[in-house]
Protein backbone atom coordinates (compact mmCIF):
# COMPACT_ATOMS: atom_id res chain seq x y z
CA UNK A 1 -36.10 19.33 -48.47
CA UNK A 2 -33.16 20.22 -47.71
CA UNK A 3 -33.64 22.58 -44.76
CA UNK A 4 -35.75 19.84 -43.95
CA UNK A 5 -33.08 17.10 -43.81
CA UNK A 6 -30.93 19.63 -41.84
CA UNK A 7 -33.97 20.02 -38.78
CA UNK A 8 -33.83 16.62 -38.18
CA UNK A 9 -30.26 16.41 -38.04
CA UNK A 10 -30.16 19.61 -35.49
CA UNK A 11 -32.98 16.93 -33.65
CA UNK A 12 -31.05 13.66 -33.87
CA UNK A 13 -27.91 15.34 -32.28
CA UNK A 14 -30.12 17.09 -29.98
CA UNK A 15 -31.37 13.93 -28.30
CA UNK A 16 -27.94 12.34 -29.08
CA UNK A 17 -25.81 14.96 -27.06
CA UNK A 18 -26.98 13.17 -23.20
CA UNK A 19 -26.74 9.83 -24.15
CA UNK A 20 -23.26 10.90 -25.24
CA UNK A 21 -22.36 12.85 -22.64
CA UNK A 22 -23.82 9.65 -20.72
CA UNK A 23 -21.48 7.15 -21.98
CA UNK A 24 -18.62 9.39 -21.42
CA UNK A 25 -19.80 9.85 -18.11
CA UNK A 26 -19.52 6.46 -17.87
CA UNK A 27 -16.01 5.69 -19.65
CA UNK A 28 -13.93 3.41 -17.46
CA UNK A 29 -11.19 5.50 -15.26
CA UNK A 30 -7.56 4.97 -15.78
CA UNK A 31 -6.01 3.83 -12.13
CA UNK A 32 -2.59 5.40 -11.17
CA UNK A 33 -2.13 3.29 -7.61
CA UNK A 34 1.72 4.39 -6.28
CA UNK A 35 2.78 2.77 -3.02
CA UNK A 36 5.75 4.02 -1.31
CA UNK A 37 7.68 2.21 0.80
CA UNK A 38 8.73 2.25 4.51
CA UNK A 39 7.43 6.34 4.19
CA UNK A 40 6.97 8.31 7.49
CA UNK A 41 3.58 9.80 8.50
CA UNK A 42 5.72 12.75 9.08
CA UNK A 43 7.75 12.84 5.98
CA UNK A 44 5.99 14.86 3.62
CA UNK A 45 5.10 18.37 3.51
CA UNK A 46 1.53 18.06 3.60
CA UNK A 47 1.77 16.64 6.84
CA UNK A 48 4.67 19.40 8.01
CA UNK A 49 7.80 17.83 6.90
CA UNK A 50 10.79 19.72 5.82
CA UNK A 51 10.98 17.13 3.22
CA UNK A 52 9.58 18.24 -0.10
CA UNK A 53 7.30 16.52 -1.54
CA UNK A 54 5.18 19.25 -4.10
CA UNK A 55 3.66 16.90 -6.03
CA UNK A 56 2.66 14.23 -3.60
CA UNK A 57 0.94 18.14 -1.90
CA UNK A 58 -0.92 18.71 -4.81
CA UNK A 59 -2.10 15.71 -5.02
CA UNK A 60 -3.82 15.69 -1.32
CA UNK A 61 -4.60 19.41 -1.58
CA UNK A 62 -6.76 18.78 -4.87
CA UNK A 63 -7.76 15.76 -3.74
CA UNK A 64 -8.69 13.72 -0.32
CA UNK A 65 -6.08 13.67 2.11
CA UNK A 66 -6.98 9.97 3.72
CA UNK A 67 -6.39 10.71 7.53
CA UNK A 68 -7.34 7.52 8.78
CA UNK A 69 -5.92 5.24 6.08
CA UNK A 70 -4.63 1.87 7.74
CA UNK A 71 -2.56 -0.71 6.41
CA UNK A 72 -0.86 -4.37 8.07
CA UNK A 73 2.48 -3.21 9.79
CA UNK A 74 4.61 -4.95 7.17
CA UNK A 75 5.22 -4.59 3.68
CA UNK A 76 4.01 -7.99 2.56
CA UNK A 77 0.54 -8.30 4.68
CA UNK A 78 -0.15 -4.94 3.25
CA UNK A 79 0.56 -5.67 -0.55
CA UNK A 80 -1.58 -9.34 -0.10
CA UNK A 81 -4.38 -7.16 1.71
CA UNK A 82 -5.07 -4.67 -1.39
CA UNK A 83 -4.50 -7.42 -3.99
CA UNK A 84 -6.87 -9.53 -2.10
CA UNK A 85 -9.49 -7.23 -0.58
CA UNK A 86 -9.02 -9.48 2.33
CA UNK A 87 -7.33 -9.68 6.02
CA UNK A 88 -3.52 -11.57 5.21
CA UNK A 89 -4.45 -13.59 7.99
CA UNK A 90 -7.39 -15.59 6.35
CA UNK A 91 -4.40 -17.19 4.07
CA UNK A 92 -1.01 -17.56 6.37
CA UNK A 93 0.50 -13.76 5.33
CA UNK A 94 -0.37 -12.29 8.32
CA UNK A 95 3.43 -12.46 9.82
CA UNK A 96 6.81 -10.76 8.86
CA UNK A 97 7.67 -10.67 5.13
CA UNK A 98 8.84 -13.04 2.55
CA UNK A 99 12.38 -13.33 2.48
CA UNK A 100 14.92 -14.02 -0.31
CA UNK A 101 15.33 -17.73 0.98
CA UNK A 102 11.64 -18.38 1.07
CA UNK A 103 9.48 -19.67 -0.86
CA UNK A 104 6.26 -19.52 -0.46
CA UNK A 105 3.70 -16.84 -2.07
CA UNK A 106 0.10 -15.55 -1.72
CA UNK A 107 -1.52 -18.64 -2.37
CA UNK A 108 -2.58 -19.22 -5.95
CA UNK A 109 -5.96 -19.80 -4.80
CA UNK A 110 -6.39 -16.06 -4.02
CA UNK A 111 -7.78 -13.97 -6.54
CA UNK A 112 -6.07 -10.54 -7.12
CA UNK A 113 -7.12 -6.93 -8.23
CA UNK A 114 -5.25 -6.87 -11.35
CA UNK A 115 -7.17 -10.29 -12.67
CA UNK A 116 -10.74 -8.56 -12.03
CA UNK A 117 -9.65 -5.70 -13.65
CA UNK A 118 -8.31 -7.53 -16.90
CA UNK A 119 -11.48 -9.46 -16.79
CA UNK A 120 -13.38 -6.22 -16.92
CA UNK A 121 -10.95 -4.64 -19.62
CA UNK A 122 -7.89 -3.07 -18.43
CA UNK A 123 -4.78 -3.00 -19.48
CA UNK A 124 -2.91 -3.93 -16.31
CA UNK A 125 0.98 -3.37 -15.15
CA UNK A 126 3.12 -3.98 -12.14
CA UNK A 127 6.10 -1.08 -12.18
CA UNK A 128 8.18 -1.68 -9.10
CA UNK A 129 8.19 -3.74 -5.98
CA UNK A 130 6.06 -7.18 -5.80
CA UNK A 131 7.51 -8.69 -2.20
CA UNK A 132 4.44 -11.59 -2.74
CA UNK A 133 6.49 -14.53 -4.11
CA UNK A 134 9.59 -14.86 -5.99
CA UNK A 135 10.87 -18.10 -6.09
CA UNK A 136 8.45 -19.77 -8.27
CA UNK A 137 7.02 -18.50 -11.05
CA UNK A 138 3.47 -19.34 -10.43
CA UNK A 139 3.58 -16.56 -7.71
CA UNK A 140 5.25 -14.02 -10.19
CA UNK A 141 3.27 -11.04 -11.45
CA UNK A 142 2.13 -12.20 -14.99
CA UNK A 143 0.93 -15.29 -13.39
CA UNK A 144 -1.29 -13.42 -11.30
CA UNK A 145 -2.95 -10.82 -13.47
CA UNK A 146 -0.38 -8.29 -14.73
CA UNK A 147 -0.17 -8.08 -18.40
CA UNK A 148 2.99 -5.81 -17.57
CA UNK A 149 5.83 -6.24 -15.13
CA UNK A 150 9.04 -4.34 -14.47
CA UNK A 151 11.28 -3.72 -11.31
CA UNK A 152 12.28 -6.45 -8.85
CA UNK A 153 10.21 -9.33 -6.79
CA UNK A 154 11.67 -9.54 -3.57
CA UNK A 155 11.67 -6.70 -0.92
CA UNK A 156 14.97 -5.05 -0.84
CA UNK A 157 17.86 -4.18 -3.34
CA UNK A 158 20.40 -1.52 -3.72
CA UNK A 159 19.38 0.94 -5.90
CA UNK A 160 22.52 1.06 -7.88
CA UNK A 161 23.55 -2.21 -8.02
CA UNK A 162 19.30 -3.97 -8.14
CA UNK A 163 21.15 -6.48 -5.88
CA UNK A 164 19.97 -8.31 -2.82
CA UNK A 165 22.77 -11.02 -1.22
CA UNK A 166 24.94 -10.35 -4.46
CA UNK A 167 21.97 -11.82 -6.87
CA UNK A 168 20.10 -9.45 -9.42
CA UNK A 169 16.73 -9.11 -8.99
CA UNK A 170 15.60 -6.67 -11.64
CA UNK A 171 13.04 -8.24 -14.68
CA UNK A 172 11.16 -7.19 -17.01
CA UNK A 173 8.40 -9.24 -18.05
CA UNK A 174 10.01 -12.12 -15.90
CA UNK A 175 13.41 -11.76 -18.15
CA UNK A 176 16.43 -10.74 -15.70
CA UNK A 177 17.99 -7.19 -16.33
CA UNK A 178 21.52 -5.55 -16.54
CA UNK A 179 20.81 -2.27 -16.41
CA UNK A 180 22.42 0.66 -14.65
CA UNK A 181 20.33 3.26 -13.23
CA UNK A 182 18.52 4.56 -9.81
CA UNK A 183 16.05 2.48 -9.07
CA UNK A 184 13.17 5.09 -8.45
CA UNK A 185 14.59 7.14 -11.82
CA UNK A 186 14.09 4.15 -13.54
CA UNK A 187 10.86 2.93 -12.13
CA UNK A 188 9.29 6.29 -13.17
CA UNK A 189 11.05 6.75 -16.40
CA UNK A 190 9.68 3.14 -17.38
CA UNK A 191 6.16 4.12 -16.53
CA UNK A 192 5.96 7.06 -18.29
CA UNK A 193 7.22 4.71 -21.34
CA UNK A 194 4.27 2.75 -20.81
CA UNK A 195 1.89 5.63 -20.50
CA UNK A 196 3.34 6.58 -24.01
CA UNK A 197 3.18 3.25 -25.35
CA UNK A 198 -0.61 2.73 -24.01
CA UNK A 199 -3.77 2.17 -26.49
CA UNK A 200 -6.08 4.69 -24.64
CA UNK A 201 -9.11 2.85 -26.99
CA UNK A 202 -8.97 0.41 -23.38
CA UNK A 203 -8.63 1.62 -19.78
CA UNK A 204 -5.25 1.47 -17.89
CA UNK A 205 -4.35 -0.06 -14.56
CA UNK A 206 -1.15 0.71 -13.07
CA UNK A 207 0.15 -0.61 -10.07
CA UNK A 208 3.74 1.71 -9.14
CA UNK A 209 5.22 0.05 -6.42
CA UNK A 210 8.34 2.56 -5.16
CA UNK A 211 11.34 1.17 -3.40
CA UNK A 212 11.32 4.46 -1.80
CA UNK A 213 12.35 5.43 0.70
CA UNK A 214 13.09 1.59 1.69
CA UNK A 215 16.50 1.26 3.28
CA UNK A 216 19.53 0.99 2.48
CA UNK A 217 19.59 4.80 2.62
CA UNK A 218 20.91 5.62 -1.43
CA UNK A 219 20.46 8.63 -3.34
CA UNK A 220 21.74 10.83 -6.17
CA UNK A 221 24.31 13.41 -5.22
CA UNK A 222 22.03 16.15 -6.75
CA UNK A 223 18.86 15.31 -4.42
CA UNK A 224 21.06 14.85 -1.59
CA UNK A 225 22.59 18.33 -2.02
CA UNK A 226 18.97 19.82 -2.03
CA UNK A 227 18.55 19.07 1.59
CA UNK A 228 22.13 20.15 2.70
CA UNK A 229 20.27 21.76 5.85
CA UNK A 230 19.59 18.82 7.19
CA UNK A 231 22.68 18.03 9.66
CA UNK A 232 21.71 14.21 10.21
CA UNK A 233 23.48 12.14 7.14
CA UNK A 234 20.94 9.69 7.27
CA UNK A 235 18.10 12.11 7.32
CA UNK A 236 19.68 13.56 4.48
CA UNK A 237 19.34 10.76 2.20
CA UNK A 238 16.20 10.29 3.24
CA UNK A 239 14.56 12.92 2.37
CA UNK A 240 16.69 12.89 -0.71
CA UNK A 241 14.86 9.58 -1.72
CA UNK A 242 11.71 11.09 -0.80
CA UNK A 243 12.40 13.81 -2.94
CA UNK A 244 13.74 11.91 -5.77
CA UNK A 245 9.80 9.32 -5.56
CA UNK A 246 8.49 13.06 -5.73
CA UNK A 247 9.61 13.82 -8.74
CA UNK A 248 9.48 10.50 -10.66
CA UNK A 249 5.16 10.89 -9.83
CA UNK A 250 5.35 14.60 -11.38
CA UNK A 251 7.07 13.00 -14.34
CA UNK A 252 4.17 10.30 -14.47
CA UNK A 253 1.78 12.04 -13.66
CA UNK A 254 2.55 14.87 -16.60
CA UNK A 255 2.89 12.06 -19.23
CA UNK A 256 -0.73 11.34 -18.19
CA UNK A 257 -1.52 15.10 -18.91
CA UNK A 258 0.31 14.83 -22.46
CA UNK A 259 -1.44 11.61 -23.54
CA UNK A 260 -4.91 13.44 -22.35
CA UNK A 261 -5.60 10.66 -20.09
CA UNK A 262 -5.03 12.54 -16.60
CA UNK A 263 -9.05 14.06 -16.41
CA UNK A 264 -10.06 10.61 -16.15
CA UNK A 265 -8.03 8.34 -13.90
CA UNK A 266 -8.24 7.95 -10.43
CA UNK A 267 -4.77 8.62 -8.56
CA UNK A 268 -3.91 6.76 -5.29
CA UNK A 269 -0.96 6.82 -3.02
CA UNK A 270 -0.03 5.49 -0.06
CA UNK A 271 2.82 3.69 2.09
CA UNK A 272 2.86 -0.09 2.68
CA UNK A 273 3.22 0.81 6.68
CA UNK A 274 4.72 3.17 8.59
CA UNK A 275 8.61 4.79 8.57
CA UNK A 276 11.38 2.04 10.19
CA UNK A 277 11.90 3.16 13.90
CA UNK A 278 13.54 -0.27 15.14
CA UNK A 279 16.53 -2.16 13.53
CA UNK A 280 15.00 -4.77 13.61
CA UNK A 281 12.53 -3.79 11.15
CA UNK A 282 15.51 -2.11 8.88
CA UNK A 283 16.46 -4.54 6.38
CA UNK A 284 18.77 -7.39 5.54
CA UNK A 285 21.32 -4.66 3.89
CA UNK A 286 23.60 -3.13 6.64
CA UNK A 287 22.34 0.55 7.94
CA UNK A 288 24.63 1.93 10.24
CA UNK A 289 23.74 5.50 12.05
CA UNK A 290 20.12 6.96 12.98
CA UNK A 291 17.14 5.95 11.78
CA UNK A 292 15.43 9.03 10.43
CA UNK A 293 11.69 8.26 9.38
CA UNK A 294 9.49 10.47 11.66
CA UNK A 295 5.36 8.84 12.13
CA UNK A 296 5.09 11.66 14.52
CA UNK A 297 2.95 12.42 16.04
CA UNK A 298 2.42 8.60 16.05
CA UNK A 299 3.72 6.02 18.40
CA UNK A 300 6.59 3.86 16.96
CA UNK A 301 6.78 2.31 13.49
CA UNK A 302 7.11 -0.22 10.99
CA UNK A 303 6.54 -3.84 12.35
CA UNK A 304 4.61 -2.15 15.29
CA UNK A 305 0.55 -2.74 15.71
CA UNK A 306 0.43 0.96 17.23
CA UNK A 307 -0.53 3.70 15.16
CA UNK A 308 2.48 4.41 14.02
CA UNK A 309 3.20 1.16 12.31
CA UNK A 310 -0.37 0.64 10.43
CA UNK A 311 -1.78 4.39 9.71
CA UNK A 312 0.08 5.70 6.76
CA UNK A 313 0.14 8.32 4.79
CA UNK A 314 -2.67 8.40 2.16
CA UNK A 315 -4.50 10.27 -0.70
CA UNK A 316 -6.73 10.01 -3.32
CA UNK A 317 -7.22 12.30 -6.38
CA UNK A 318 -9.61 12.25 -9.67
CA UNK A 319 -10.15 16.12 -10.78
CA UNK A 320 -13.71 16.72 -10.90
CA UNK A 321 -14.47 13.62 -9.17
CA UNK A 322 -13.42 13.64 -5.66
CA UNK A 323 -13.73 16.69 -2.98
CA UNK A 324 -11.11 18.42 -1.90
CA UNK A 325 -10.56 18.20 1.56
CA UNK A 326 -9.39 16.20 4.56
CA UNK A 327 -11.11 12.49 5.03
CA UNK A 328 -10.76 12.07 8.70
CA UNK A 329 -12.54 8.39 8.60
CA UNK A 330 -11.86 4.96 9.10
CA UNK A 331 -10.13 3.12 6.19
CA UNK A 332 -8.47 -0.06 5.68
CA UNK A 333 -6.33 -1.32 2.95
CA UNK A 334 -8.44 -4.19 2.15
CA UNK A 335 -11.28 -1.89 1.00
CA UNK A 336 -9.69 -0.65 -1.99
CA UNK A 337 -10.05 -3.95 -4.04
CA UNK A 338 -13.76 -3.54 -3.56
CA UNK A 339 -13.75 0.45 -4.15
CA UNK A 340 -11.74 0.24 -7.31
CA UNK A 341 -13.46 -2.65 -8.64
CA UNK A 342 -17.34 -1.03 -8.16
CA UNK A 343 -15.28 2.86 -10.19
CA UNK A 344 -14.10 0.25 -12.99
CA UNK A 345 -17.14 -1.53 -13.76
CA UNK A 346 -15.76 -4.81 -12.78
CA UNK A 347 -17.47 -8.16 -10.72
CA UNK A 348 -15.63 -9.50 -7.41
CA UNK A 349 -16.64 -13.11 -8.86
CA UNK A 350 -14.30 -15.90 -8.03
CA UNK A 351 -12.81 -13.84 -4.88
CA UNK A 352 -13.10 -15.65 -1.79
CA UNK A 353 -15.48 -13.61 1.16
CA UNK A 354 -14.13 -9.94 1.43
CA UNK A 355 -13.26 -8.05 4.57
CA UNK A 356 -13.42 -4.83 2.38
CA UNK A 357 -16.08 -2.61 1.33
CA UNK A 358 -16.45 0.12 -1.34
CA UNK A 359 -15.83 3.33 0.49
CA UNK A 360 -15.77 5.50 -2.55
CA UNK A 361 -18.76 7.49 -1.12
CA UNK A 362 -16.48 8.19 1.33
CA UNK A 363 -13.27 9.36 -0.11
CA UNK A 364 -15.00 11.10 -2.46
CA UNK A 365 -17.56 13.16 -0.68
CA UNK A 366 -16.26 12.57 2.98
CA UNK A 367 -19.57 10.95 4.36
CA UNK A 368 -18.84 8.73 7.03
CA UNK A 369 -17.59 5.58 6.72
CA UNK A 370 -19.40 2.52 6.27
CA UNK A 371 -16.19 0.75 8.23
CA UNK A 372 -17.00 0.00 11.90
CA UNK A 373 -13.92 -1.94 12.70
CA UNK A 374 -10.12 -2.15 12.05
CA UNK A 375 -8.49 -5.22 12.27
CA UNK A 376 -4.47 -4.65 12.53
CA UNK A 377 -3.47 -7.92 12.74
CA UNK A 378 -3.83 -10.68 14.28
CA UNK A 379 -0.97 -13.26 15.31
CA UNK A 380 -0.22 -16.24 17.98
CA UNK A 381 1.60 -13.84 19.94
CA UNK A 382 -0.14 -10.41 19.62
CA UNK A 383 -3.03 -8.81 18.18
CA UNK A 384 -4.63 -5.39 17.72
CA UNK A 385 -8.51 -4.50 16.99
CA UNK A 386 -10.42 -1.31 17.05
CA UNK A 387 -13.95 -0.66 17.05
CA UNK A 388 -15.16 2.71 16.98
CA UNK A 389 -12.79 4.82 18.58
CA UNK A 390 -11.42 1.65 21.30
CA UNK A 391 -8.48 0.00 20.05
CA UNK A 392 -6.74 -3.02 21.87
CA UNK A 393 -3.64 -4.47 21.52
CA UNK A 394 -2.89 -7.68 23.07
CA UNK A 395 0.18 -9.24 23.53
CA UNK A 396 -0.46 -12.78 24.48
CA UNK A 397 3.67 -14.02 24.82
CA UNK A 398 4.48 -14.04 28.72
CA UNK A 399 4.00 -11.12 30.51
CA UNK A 400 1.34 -10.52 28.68
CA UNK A 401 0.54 -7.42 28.06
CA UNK A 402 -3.22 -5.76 26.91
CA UNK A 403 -3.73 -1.64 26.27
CA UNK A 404 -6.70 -0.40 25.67
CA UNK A 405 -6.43 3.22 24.16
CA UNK A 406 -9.17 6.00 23.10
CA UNK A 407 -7.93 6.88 19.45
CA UNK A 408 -9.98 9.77 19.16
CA UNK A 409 -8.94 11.56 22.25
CA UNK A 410 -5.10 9.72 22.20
CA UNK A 411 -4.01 9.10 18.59
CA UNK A 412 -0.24 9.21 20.38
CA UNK A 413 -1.40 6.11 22.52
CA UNK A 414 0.16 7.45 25.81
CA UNK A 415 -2.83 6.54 27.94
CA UNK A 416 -3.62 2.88 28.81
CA UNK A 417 -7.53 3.06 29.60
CA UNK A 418 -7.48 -0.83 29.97
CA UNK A 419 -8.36 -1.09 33.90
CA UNK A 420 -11.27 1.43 34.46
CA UNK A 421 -12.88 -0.52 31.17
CA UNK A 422 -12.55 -4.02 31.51
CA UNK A 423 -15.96 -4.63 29.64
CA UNK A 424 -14.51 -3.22 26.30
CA UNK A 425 -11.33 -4.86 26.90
CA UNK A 426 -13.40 -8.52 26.97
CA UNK A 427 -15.29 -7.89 24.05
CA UNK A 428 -12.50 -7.01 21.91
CA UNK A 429 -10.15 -9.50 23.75
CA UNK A 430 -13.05 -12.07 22.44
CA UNK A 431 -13.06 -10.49 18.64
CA UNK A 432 -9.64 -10.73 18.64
CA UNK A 433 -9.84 -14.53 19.85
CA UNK A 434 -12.72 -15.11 17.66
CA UNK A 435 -10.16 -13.32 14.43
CA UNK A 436 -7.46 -16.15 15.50
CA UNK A 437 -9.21 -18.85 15.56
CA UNK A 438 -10.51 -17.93 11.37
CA UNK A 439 -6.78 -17.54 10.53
CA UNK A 440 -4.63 -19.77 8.97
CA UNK A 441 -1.09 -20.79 9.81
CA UNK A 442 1.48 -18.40 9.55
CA UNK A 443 3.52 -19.59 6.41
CA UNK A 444 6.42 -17.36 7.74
CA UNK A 445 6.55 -19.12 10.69
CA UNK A 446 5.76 -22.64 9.45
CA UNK A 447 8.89 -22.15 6.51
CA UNK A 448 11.34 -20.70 9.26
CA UNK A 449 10.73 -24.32 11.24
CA UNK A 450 11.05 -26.72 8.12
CA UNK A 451 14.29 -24.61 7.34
CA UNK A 452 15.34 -25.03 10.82
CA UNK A 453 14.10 -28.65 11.50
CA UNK A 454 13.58 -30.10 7.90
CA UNK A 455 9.85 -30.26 7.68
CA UNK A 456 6.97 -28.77 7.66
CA UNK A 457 5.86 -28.19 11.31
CA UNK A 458 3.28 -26.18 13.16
CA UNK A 459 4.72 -22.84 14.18
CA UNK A 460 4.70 -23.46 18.71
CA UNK A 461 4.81 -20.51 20.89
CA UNK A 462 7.55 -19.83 22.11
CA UNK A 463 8.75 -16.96 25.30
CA UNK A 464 10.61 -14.91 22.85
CA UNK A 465 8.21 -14.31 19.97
CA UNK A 466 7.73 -11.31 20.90
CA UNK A 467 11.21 -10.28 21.15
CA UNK A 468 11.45 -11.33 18.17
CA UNK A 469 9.33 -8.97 16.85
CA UNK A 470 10.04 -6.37 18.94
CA UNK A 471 9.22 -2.72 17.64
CA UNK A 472 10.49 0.16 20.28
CA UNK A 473 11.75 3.37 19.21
């Protein structure tokens, strides 16, 4: 009877063990997403820099190096983009970034990554930089999604003093801090807290938002002395802050490994847009000397709809899950709402019409991707579009100005093909037309004329837009 008893069992567990191994197969993945800030296409060592970066390596050598990853030019568009899964443009945050006076936000009617994911189960938190409304708290993380928040809401602050214009901005859980500390020690010391703290019974999104390597240029003595070969001070610092990010994601990403959660979450990391090559892209806190990100072998930077403004560094990692290898495909931004969503089990209901699509196939295998077009912006004075390998910017503002480049043969952009091929140059002149005609008002533009003139006007054109916005090397 026994031995009987104990057959069945061996048969129970025997037709048990796949349905098991099924529904751990299937367990939700933790998501790590880390977005760096203002970082060079050139500044890390697994794209050649003398910078190092050995855990941000490891991280693309086991994993997917992303290198055609694209982002908006600007550190707000890009944030609204992957919260959204759609172009900033469909919703006025297609211009500049939101300043400390401002105050406007991505519109509440938006609905962002972290609420789909704590509508599917996660536990959601925002460690570092927000940049999509501050000065109401309806735009505030919490409000949108984040059962966690820590770090600062607005774009810039000194990392010693978590100051911007002599006012704190540094909150946890929307109550103001006094704390002293480096802002990226902290920012990684508080999320491996929370990794510590976390109930792995549900799945955990975090969103770690660096500062790094944001100006102004600030860094601990000790990382600074680790690059003492480097003659250029600002260089120096740098890659000091660079260094310092580095190690704050080892120390994250180990926690992870001692709280056995790291075989099963899904790593991403990226920058908002490229490294600052113009002042005027540099920040509202004083930088005096050279300014050292490198987005070689890129053309210009931050703020600029060339390649070197709006392809940034990027990589994906899930042991066991994803290839290793180089992804040398199309991506945008706005796809990862729509990829993470379909890896954590959860709907896209209540999100208004998505320009992203789920391109895990890709990064994960390296098929091709199911993106056909990349839309880099689109503004009343300029706009950039590629399809396939054609890529047109357009710079409407007097002279204007249209290049038409071949991305696969001329990632530098040094050739203007537009006048042996006007044909392409209509079509995409027309998308790009078409793009601008869907958007809505910029509400950078439309709050810099009601500060200026007291209400709330349309934005005109004006001749020095462009200037403006200028973005040369």
């Amino acid at each position: 009877m026994i031995s009987r008893s104990l057959r069945w069992a061996c048969i129970a567990l025997t037709l048990l063990a796949p349905a098991a191994a099924m529904a751990q197969g299937a367990k939700k993945p933790n998501i790590l997403y880390i977005v760096a800030d203002d970082l060079g296409w050139a500044d890390v060592g697994f794209h050649g820099s003398e910078i190092s970066t050995p855990t941000i390596d490891q991280l693309a050598n086991e994993g997917a190096a992303l290198d055609q990853f694209y982002v908006q030019p600007m550190c707000t568009p890009t944030r609204a983009a992957l919260m959204t899964g759609r172009y900033p443009l469909r919703y006025g945050l297609q211009s500049f970034v939101i300043l400390p006076e401002q105050t406007y936000g991505i519109p509440l009617d938006e609905k962002l990554l972290p609420q789909l994911l704590k509508e599917a189960g996660y536990n959601t938190a925002i460690i570092g930089k927000w940049h999509l409304g501050h000065a109401d708290r309806k735009f505030w993380p919490r409000q949108r999604g984040f059962d966690y928040q820590y770090g600062g809401l607005i774009g810039e602050i000194d990392y010693n003093t978590h100051k911007i214009q002599g006012v704190t901005d540094w909150y946890r859980n929307e109550k103001k801090l006094d704390e002293p500390g480096y802002v990226t020690t902290l920012l990684g010391k508080d999320a491996v807290r929370y990794i510590e703290a976390h109930d792995t019974a549900k799945p955990m999104f975090m969103y770690l938002a660096f500062t790094a390597p944001h100006t102004p240029f600030q860094a601990p003595k000790e990382y600074v002395d680790r690059f003492k070969s480097i003659a250029d001070p600002n260089r120096r610092v740098y890659a000091a802050m660079v260094n310092a990010m580095d190690d704050q994601i080892k120390a994250v990403l180990a926690a992870l490994q001692k709280k056995g959660m790291r075989e099963n979450t899904l790593v991403v990391f990226h920058s908002d847009n490229g490294g600052t090559r113009s002042a005027t892209f540099a920040g509202q806190i004083h930088t005096e000397g050279k300014l050292p990100a490198s987005n070689a072998p890129f053309r210009e930077g931050k703020g600029s709809l060339y390649e070197g403004g709006t392809r940034a560094v990027a990589l994906a990692n899930w042991p066991g899950r994803i290839k290793p290898g180089k992804v040398d495909q199309p991506l945008h931004v706005v796809d990862m709402l729509p990829t993470l969503a379909g890896q954590a089990g959860a709907g896209t209901a209540g999100t208004k019409p998505l320009d992203g699509s789920d391109v895990w196939q890709t990064i994960s295998t390296g098929v091709p991707s199911p993106r056909k077009e990349i839309v880099y912006n689109v503004e009343m004075f300029r706009g950039a579009v590629r399809q396939g390998d054609w890529k047109l910017f357009w710079r409407t503002t007097l002279p204007a100005q249209v290049e038409l480049y071949d991305i696969a043969k001329d990632p530098g952009e040094t050739k203007n093909l537009a006048a042996e091929n006007q044909p392409v140059v209509a079509a995409l002149q027309k998308r790009i037309d078409d793009l601008a005609r869907e958007s809505k008002p910029s509400l950078f533009f439309q709050s810099t004329f009601k500060a200026y003139f007291g209400r709330n006007v349309p934005a005109p054109a004006f001749p020095n837009e462009d200037a403006f916005f200028a973005t040369g090397d």
